[in-house]
Protein backbone atom coordinates (compact mmCIF):
# COMPACT_ATOMS: atom_id res chain seq x y z
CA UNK A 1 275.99 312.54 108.05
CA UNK A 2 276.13 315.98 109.31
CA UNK A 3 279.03 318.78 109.11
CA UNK A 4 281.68 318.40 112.24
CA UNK A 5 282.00 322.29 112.57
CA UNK A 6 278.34 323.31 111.42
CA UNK A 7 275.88 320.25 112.74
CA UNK A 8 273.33 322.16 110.87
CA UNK A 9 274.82 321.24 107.56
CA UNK A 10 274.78 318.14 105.30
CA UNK A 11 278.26 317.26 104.90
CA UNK A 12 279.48 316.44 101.20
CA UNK A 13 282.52 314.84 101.82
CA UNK A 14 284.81 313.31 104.88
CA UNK A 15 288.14 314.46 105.75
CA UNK A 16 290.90 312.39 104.62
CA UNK A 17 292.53 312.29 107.96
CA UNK A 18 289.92 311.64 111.15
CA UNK A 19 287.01 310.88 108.46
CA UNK A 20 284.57 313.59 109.79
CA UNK A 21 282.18 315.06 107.93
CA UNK A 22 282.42 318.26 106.23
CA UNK A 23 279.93 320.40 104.71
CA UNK A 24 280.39 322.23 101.34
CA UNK A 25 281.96 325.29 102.63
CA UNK A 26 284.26 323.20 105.08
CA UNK A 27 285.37 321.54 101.70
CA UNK A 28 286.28 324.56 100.02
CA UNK A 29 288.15 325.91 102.61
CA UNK A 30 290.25 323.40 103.50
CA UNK A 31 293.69 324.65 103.23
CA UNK A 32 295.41 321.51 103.03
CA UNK A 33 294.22 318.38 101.31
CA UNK A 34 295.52 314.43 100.88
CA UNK A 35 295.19 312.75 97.87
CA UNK A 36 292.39 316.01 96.39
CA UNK A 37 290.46 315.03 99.96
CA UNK A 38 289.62 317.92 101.99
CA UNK A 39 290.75 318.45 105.87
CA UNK A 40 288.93 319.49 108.66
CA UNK A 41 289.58 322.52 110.82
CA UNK A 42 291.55 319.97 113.22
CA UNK A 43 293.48 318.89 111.44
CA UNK A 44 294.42 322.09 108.85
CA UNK A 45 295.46 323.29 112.48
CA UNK A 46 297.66 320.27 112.86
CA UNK A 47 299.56 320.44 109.02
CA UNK A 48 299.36 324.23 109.74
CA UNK A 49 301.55 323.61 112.48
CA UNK A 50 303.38 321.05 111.02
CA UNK A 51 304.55 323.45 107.76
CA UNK A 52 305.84 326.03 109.92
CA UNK A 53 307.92 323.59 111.95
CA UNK A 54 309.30 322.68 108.41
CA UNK A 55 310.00 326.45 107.90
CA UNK A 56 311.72 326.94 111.10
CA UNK A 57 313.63 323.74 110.22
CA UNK A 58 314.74 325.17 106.41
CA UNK A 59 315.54 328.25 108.56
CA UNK A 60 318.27 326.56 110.27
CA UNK A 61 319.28 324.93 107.57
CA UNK A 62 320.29 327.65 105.64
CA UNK A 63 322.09 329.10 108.75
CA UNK A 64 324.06 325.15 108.58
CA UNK A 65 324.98 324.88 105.33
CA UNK A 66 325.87 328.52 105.21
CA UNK A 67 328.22 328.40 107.69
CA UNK A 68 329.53 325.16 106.07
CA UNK A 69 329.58 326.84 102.51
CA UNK A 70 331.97 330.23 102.97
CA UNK A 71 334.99 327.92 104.38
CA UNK A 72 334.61 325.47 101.92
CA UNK A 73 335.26 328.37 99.43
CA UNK A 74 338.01 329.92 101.42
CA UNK A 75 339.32 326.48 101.05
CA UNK A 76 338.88 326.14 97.00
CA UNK A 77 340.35 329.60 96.69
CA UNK A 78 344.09 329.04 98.49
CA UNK A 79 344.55 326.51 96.47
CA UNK A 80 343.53 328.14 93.52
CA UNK A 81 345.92 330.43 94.57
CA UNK A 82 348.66 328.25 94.80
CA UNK A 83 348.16 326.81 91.45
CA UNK A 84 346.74 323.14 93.65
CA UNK A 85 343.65 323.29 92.37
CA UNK A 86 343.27 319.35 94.01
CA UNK A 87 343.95 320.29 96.35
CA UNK A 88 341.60 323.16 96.93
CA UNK A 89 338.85 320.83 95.52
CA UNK A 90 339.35 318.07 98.01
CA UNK A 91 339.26 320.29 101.09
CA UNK A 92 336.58 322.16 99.04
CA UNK A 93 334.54 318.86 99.46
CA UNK A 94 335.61 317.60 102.93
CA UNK A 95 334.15 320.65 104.58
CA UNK A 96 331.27 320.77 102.18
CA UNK A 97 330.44 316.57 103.33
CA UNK A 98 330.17 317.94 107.00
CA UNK A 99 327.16 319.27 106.18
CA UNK A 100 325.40 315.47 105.14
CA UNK A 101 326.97 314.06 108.47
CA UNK A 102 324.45 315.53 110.86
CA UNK A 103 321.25 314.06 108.85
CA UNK A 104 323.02 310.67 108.51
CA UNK A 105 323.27 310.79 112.32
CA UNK A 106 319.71 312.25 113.21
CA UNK A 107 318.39 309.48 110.64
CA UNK A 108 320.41 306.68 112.29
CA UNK A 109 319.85 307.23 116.05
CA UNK A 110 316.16 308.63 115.53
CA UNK A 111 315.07 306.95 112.50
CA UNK A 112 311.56 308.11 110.71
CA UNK A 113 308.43 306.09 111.88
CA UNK A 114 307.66 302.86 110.99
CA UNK A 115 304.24 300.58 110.44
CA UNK A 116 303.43 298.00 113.32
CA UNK A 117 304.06 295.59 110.35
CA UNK A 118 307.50 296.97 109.94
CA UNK A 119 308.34 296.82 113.65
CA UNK A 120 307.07 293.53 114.36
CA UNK A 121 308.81 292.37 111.20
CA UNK A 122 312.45 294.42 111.97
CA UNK A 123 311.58 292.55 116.04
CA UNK A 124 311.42 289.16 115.00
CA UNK A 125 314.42 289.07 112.79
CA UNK A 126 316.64 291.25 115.45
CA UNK A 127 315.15 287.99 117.71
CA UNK A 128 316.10 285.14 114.94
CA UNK A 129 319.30 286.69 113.22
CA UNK A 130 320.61 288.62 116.26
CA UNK A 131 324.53 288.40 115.18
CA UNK A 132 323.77 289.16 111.55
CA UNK A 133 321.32 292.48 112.75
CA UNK A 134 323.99 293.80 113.97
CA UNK A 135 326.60 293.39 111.33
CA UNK A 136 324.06 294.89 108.77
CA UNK A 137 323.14 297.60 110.66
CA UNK A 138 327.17 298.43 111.38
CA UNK A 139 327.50 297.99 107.72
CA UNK A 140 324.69 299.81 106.59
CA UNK A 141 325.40 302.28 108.88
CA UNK A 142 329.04 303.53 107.72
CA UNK A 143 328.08 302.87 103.79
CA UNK A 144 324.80 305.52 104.13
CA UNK A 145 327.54 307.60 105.97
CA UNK A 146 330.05 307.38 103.01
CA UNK A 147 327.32 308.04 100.79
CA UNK A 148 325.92 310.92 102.29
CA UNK A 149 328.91 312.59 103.05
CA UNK A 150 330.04 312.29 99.07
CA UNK A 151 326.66 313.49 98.20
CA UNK A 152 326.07 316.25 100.32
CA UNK A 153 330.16 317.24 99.50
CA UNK A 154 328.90 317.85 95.69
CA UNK A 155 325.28 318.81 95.90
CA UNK A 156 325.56 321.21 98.76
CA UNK A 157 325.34 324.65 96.78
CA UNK A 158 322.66 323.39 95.33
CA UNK A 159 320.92 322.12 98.37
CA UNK A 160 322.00 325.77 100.04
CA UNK A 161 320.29 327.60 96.65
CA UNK A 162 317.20 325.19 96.94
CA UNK A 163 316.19 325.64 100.78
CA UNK A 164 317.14 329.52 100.20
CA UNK A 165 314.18 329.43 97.43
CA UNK A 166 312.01 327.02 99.49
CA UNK A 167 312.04 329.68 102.28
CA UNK A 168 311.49 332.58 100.63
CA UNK A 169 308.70 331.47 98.42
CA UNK A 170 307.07 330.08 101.68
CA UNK A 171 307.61 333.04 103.70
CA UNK A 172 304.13 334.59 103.02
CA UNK A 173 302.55 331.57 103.24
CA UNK A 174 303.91 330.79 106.25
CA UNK A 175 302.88 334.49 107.78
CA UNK A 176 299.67 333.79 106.54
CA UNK A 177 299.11 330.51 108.44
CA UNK A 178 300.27 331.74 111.72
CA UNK A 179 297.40 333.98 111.79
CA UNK A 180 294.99 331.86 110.02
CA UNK A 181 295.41 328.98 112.76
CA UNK A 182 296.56 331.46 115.24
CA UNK A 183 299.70 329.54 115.43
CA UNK A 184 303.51 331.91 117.64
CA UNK A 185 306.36 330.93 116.46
């Protein structure tokens, strides 16, 4: 088998997403890799792409919870002031929860991708169990928004402080695979 990108070249190994082959230096520059096994130039382009989208989405995130973060202190701090500090905790939390409400709601109505296994499998018992599909998804649906909305009420300056990190330590790498890739923003 020869080298997709140098047909001159032996290749040494295949990549690990469209199996083509790839010579020694192909190998070594791989930028991203599955499992240790080396990517082509395709599809380095197509994670390349795919990381900054995930940047661009931590950007916005940090503008979200952000904007979520300073009223839920504004909220903690009246009633600190008025010696209810419940009561400044609760609202505190209820404005911090907002922030878990959107990804409930973008993984309900556009959930990830699923196998053709998984499909066919959710299909046929939507067709056999049609009455009791519904009631567990209605169910499922307001207990994973309960739970993310008491999650995200406690965990959100930490989630804020995390994605903050995330994005800055990916910053240069991001910069740098833009012009790698040749990638605008």
């Amino acid at each position: 088998m020869k080298c997709f990108h140098h047909p001159e070249k032996d290749a040494v190994a295949t990549c690990a997403q469209c199996n083509v082959g790839l010579c020694k230096e192909c190998e070594e520059t791989s930028e991203f890799r599955i499992d240790n096994k080396a990517l082509c130039n395709r599809c380095n382009a197509s994670e390349a792409a795919g990381a900054i989208a995930e940047h661009a989405r931590c950007k916005r995130r940090i503008i979200w919870f952000s904007i979520l973060f300073v009223p839920g202190l504004c909220i903690f701090s009246v009633g600190a002031l008025d010696k209810n500090l419940v009561v400044g905790i609760v609202g505190c939390l209820l404005i911090w929860g907002i922030s878990g409400l959107g990804a409930t709601l973008k993984d309900t109505f556009f959930p990830p991708p699923q196998s053709v296994k998984g499909q066919v499998k959710g299909a046929l018992l939507e067709h056999e169990y049609p009455i009791a599909s519904l009631i567990g998804k209605i169910i499922g649906f307001f207990v994973q928004l309960m739970f993310s909305y008491a999650l995200y009420a406690v965990a959100l300056p930490f989630k804020l402080g995390w994605t903050i990190f995330v994005f800055g330590n990916n910053k240069v790498k991001i910069k740098e695979l833009r012009e790698r890739y040749g990638i605008s923003t």
